[in-house]
Protein backbone atom coordinates (compact mmCIF):
# COMPACT_ATOMS: atom_id res chain seq x y z
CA UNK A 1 0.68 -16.34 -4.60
CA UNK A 2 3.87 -15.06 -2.61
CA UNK A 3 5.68 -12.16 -4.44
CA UNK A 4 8.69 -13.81 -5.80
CA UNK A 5 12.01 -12.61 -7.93
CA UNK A 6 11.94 -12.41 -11.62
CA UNK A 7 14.14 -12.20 -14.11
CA UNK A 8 17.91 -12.97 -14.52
CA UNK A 9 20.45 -11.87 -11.80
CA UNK A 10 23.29 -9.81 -13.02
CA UNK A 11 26.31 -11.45 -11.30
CA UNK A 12 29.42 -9.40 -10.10
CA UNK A 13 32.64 -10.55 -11.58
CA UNK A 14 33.86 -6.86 -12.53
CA UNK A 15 34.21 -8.16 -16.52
CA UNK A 16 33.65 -5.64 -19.16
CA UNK A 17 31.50 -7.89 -21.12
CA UNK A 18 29.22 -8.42 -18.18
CA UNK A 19 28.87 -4.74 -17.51
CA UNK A 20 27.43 -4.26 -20.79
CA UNK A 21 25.17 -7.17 -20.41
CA UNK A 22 24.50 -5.75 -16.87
CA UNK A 23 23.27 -2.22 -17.66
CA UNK A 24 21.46 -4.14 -20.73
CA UNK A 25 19.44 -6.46 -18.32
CA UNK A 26 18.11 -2.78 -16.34
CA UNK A 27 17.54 0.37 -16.30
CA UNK A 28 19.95 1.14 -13.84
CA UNK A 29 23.55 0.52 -12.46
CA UNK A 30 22.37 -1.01 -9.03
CA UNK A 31 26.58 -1.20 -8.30
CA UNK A 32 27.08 2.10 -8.81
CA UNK A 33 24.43 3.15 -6.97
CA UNK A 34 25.47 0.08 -3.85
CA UNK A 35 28.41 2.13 -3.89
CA UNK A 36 26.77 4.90 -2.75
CA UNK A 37 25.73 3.52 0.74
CA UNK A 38 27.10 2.18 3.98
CA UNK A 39 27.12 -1.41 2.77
CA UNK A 40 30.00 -3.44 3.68
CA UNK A 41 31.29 -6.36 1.60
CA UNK A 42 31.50 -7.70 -2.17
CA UNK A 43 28.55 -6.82 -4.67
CA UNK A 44 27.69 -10.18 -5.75
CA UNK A 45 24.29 -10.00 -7.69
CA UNK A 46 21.04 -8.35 -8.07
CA UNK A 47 17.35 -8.77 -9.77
CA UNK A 48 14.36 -7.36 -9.91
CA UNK A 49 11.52 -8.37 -6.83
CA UNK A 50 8.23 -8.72 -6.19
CA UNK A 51 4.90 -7.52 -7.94
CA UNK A 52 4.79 -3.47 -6.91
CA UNK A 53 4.09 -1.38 -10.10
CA UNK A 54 5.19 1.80 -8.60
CA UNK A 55 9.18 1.96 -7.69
CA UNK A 56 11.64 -0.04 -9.22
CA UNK A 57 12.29 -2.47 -6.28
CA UNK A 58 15.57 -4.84 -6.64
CA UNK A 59 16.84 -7.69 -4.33
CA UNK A 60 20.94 -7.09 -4.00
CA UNK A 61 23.24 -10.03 -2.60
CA UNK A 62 26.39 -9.02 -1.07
CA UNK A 63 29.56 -11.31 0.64
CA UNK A 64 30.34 -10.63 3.77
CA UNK A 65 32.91 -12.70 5.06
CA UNK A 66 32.06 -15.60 3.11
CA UNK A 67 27.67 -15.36 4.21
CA UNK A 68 25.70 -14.17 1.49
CA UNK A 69 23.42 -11.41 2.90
CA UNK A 70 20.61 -9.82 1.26
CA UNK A 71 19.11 -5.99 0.61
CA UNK A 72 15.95 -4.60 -1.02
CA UNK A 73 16.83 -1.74 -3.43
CA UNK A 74 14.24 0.77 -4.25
CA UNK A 75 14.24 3.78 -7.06
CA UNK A 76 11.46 6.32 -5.97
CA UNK A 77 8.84 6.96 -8.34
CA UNK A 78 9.45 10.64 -8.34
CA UNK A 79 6.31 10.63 -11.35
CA UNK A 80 4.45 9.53 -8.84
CA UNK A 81 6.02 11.17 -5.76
CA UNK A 82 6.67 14.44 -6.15
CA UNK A 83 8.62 15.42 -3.40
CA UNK A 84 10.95 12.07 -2.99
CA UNK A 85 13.05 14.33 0.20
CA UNK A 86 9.71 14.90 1.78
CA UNK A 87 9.18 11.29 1.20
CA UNK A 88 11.99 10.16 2.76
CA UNK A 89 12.06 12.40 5.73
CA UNK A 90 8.59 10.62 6.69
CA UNK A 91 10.08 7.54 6.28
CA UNK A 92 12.76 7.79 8.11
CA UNK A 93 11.13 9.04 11.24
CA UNK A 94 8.19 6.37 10.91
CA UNK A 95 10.87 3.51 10.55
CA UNK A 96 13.21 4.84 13.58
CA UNK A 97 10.24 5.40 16.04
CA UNK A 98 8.85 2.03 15.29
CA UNK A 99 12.29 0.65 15.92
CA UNK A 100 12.45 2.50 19.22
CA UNK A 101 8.84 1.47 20.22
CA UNK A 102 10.28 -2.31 19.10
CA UNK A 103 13.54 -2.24 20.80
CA UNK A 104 12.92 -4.74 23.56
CA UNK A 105 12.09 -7.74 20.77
CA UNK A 106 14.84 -10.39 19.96
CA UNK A 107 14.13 -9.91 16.32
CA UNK A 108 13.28 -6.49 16.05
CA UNK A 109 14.80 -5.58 12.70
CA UNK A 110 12.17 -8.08 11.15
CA UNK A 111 9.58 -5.88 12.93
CA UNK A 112 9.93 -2.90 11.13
CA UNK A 113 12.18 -1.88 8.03
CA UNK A 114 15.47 -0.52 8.73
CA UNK A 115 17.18 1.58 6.01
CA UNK A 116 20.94 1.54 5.13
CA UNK A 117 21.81 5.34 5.45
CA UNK A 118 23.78 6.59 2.30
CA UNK A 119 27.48 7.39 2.54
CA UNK A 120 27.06 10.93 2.70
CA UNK A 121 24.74 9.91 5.91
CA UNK A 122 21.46 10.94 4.76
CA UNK A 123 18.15 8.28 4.35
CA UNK A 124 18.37 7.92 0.23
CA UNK A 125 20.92 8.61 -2.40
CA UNK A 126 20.28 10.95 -5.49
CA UNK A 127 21.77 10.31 -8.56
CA UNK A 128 23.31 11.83 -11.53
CA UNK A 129 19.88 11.63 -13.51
CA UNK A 130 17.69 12.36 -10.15
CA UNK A 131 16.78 9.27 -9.25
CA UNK A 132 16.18 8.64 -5.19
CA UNK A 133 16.89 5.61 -3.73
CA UNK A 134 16.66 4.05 -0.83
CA UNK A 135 18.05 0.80 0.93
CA UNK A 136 16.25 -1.60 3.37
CA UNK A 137 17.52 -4.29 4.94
CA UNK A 138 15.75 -7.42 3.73
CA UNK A 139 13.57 -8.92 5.85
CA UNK A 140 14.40 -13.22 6.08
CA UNK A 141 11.98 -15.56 6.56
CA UNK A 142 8.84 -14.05 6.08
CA UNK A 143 6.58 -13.44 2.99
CA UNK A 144 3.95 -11.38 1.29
CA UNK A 145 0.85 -12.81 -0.64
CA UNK A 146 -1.37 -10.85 -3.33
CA UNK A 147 -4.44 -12.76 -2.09
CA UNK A 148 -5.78 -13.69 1.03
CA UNK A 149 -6.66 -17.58 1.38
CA UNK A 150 -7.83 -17.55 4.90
CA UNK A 151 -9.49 -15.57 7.59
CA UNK A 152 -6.76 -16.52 9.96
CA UNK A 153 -4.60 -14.87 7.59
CA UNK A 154 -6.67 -11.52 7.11
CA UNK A 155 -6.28 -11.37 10.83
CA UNK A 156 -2.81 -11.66 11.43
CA UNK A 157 -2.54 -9.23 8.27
CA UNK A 158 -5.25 -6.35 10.13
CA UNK A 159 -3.57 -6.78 13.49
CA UNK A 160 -0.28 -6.01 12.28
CA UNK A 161 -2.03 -2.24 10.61
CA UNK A 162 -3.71 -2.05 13.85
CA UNK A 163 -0.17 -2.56 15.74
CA UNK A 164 1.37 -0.23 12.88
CA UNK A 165 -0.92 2.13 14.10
CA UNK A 166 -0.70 1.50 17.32
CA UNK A 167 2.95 2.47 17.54
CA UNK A 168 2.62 5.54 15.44
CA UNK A 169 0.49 6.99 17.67
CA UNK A 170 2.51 9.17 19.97
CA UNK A 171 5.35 10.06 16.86
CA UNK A 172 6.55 13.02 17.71
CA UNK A 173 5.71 16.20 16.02
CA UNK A 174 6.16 18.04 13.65
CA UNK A 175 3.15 16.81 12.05
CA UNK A 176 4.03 14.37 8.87
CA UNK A 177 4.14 15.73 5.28
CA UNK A 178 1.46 14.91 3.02
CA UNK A 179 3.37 12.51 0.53
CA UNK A 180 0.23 12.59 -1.83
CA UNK A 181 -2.13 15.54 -0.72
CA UNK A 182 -5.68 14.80 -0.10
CA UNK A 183 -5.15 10.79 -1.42
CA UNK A 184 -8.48 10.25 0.96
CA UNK A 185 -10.47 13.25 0.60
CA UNK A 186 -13.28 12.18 -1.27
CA UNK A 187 -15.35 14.95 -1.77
CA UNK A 188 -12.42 16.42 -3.65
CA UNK A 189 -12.34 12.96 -5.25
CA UNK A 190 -16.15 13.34 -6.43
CA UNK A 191 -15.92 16.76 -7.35
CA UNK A 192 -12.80 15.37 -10.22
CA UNK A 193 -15.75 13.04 -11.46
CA UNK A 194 -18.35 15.58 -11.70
CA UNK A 195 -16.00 17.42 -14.24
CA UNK A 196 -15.02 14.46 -15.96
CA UNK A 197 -18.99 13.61 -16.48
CA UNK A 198 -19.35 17.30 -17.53
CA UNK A 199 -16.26 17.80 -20.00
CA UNK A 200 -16.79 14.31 -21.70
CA UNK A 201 -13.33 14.52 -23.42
CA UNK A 202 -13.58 11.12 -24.82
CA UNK A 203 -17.00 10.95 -25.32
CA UNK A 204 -17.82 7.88 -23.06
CA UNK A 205 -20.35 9.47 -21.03
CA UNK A 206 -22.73 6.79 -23.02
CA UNK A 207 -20.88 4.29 -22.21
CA UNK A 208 -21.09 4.50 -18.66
CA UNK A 209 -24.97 5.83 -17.76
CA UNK A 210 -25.57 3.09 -14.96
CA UNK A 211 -22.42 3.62 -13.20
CA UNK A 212 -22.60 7.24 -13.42
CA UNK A 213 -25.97 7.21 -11.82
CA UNK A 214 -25.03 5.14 -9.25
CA UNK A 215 -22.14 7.37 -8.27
CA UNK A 216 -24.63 10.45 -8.26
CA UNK A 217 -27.03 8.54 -5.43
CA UNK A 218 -24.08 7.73 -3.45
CA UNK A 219 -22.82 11.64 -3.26
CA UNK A 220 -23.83 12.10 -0.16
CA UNK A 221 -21.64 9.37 1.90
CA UNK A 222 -18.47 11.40 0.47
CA UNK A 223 -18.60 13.67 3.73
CA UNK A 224 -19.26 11.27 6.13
CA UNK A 225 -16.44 10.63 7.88
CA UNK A 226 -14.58 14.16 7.42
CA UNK A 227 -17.98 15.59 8.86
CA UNK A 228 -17.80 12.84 12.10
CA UNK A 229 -14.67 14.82 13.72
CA UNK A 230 -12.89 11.68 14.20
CA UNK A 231 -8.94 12.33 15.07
CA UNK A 232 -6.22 12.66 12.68
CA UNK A 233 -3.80 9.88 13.14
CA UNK A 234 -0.76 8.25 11.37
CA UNK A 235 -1.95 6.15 8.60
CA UNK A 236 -0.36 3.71 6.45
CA UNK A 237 -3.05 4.79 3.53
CA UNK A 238 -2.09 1.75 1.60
CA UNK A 239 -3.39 -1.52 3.58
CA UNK A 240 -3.66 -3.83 0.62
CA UNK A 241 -3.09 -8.04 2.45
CA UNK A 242 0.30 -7.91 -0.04
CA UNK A 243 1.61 -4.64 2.25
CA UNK A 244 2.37 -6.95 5.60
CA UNK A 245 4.82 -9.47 6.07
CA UNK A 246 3.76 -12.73 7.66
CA UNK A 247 6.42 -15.25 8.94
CA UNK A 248 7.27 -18.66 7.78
CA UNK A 249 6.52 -20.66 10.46
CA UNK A 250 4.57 -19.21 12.56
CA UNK A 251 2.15 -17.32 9.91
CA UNK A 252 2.26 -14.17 12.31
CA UNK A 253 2.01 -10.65 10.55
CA UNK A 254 5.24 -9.53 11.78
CA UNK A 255 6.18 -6.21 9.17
CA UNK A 256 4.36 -3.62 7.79
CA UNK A 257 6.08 -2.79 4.46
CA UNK A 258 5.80 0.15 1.44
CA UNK A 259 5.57 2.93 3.74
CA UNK A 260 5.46 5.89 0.49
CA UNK A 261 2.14 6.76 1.47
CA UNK A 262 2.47 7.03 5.55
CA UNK A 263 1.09 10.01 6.30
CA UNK A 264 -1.52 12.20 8.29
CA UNK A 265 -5.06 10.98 8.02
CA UNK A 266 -8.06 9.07 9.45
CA UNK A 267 -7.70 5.54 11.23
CA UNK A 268 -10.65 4.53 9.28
CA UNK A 269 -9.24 5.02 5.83
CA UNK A 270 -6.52 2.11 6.73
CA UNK A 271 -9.30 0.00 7.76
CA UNK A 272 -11.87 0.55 4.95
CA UNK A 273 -8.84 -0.51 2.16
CA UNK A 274 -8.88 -3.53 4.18
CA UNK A 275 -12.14 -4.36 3.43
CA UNK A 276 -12.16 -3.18 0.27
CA UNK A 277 -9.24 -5.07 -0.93
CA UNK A 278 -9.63 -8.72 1.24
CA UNK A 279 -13.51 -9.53 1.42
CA UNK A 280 -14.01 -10.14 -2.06
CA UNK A 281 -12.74 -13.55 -3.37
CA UNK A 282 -13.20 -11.48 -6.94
CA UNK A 283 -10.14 -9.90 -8.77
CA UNK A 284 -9.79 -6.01 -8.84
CA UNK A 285 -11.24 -5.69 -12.64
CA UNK A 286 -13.45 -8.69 -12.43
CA UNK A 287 -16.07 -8.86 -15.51
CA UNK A 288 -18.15 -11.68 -14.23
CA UNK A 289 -19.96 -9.50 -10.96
CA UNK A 290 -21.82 -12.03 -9.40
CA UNK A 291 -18.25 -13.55 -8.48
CA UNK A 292 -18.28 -10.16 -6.73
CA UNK A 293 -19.31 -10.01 -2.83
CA UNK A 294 -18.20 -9.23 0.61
CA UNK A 295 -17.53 -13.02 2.60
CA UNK A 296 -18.51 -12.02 6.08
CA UNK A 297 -16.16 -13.88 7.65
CA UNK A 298 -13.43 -12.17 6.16
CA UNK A 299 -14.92 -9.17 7.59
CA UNK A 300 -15.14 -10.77 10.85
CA UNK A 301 -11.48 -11.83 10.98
CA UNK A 302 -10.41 -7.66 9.77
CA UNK A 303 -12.49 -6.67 12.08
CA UNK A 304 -11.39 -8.75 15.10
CA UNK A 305 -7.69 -8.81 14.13
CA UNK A 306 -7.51 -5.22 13.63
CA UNK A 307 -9.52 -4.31 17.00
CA UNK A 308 -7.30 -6.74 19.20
CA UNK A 309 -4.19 -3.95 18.30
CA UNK A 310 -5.70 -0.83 17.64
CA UNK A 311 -9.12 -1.09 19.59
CA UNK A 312 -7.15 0.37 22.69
CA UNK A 313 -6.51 3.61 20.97
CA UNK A 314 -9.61 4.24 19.21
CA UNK A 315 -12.04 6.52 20.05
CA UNK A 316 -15.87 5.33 19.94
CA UNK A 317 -16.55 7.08 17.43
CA UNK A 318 -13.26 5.47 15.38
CA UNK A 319 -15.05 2.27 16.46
CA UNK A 320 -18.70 3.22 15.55
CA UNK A 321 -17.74 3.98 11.61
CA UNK A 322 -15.43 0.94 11.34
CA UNK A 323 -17.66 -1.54 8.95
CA UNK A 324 -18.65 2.76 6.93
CA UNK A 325 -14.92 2.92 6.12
CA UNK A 326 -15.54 -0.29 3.73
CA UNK A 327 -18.30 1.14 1.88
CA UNK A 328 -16.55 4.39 1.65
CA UNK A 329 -13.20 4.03 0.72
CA UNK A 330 -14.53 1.21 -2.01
CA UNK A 331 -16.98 3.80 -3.49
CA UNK A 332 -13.45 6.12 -3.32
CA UNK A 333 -11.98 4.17 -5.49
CA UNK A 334 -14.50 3.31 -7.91
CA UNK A 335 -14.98 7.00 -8.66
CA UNK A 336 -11.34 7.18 -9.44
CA UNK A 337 -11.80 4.80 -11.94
CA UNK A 338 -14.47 6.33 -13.40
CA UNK A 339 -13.14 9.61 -13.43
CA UNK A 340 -10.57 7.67 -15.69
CA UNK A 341 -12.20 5.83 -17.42
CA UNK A 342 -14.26 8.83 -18.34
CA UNK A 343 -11.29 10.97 -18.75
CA UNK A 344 -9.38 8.73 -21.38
CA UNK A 345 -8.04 6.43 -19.15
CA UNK A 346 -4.80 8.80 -18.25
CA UNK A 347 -4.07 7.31 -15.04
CA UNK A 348 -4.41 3.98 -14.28
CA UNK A 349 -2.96 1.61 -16.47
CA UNK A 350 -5.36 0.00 -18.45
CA UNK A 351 -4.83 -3.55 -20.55
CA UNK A 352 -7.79 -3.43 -22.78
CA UNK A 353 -10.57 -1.31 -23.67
CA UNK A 354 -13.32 -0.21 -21.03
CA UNK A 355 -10.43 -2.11 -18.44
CA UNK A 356 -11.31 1.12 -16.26
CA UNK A 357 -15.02 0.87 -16.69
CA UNK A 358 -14.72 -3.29 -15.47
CA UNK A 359 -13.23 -2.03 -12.27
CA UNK A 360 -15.56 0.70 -11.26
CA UNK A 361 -18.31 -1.57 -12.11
CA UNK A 362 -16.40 -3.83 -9.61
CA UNK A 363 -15.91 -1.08 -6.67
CA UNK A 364 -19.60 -0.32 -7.11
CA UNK A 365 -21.07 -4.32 -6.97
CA UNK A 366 -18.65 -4.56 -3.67
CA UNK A 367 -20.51 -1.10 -2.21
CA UNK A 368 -23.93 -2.58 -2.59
CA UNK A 369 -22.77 -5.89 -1.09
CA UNK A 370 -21.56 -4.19 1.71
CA UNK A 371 -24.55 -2.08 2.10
CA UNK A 372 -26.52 -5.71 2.01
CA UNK A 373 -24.75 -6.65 5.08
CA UNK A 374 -23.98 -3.18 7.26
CA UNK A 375 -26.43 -4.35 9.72
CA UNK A 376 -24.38 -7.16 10.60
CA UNK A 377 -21.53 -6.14 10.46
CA UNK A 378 -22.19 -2.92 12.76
CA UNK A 379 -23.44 -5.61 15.11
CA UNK A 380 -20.26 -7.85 15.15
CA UNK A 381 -18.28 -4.34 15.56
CA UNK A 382 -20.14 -3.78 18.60
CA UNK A 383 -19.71 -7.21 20.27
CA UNK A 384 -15.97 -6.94 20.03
């Protein structure tokens, strides 16, 4: 389904009673903080959009000169994201060189984001209580969708990562700051579940024998791709189908969007989240495996979509590992949620008992389903 708004706006007639009901209705004062940055015209409303459970993420309607135009509003996680300046500094170099790299297009600002610098002139506006935020332009015409119904669609989503990439690719040093250091690097990830198994904290080692043995025979595919001296590129590191934008009429991927975790890393990991996250017609935390399963054409349509933007700039190697970075970053995030499950489920956010353990079980069914069909997919990766 497309993300859509929720909940009730919170419309700007300046009345005292309204205020009250308006700071009532959320967490923040989204005109207070609209005041803050270089937006011209009359605060009309706001409400909460779309489906992201990190930042708080509102859609803000101002007059301006009688046309009612729309911005996204976005409080940064800082639980999550640490440094929020670092953050932003990434940001706003990523969404100015792909601006510059998209100048020539008539509709360029629905390419890539554009933020609304703060009055003071920098990218984000801190407030009294320390929250960052940041203001984007909001992007008409054009949707995201937490599933993928088609293949045509998972191609027009990978070729718009590839393109992301693609663009990114000659950015300028200095070298990026690592928003969330070593989010990929899943040795590091493995070695967290060893001490998880070991410490037992919530005694559910029992409860999870199979799983944990399966993770123990896979060990070995952790170094893979760090140990294949592939390049270090500009990666999006979050290339779930509901991150791009694909237009109304024409279905074209047109916008690569959440760009927190833009950073340093490999190609590969972009690609492998891709497959993790749009071959399977099963849910994340599915209970019922044998729903479970990698639909090759899916694969197919990644693959191809994602080779027709970024096949120019990748190396052979790059190429070689592409249907590896499935299996692997699937297996990476199965371990995570093992690790959790195992650890008393203290990061992920869980909505019923063993929730963790259902979606490791999940990650792991998808791994051997893509180890059933490596051989043909390595072959359609070479034919392209």
């Amino acid at each position: 389904m497309p993300k859509k708004p929720e909940g009730e706006t919170a419309r700007g007639d300046g009345g005292e009673e309204l205020a009250k009901k308006y700071k009532m209705k959320f967490k923040h004062d989204l005109r207070a903080v609209a005041r803050q940055f270089q937006i011209p015209g009359e605060f009309l409303e706001a409400m909460p959009y779309g489906s992201g459970h990190i930042n708080d993420t509102y859609c803000v309607i101002f007059d301006q000169g009688g046309t009612r135009v729309r911005y996204l509003f976005q409080r940064i996680n800082h639980g999550i994201f640490k440094n929020p300046v670092a953050l932003m500094e990434n940001v706003q170099r990523v969404t100015a060189h792909l601006a510059e790299k998209c100048g020539g297009a008539t509709d360029q600002s629905r390419r890539s984001l554009t933020l609304i610098a703060a009055r003071d002139g920098r990218s984000f506006y801190c407030d009294a209580q320390g929250n960052h935020w940041r203001v984007y332009i909001f992007i008409e015409k054009a949707r995201t969708f937490d599933a993928v119904e088609s293949p045509s669609q998972a191609f027009q989503a990978a070729k718009a990562f590839g393109q992301f990439q693609k663009l990114l690719a000659d950015l300028p040093a200095p070298r990026l700051q690592d928003t969330i250091p070593d989010f990929h690097h899943t040795p590091k990830r493995f070695a967290a579940l060893e001490k998880a198994i070991a410490d037992d904290v919530s005694n559910r080692v029992r409860l999870a024998q199979p799983e944990i043995e399966f993770a123990l025979r896979h060990k070995a595919i952790c170094r893979v791709l760090l140990e294949a001296n592939l390049p270090e590129r500009v990666t999006h590191n979050d290339t779930k189908f509901n991150n791009v934008m694909l237009d109304d009429a024409t279905g074209e991927g047109i916008c690569v969007i959440d760009l927190d975790t833009v950073m340093p890393g490999l190609a590969l990991y972009d690609f492998g989240d891709m497959v993790r996250t749009a071959t399977s017609p099963a849910k994340e935390d599915e209970r019922e495996l044998s729903k479970v399963t990698l639909q090759f054409p899916m694969f197919e349509a990644l693959a191809r979509g994602y080779l027709s933007s970024a096949g120019e700039f990748l190396t052979p190697a790059e190429k070689k590992f592409l249907p590896f970075s499935g299996q692997l970053i699937t297996f990476e995030i199965g371990i995570r949620f093992l690790t959790d499950f195992l650890a008393g489920d203290t990061y992920f956010k869980v909505h019923r008992d063993g929730h963790n353990l259902d979606r490791c079980r999940t990650q792991f069914k998808l791994v051997e389903s893509i180890e059933q069909q490596e051989t043909a997919m390595n072959k359609l990766v070479e034919t392209i």
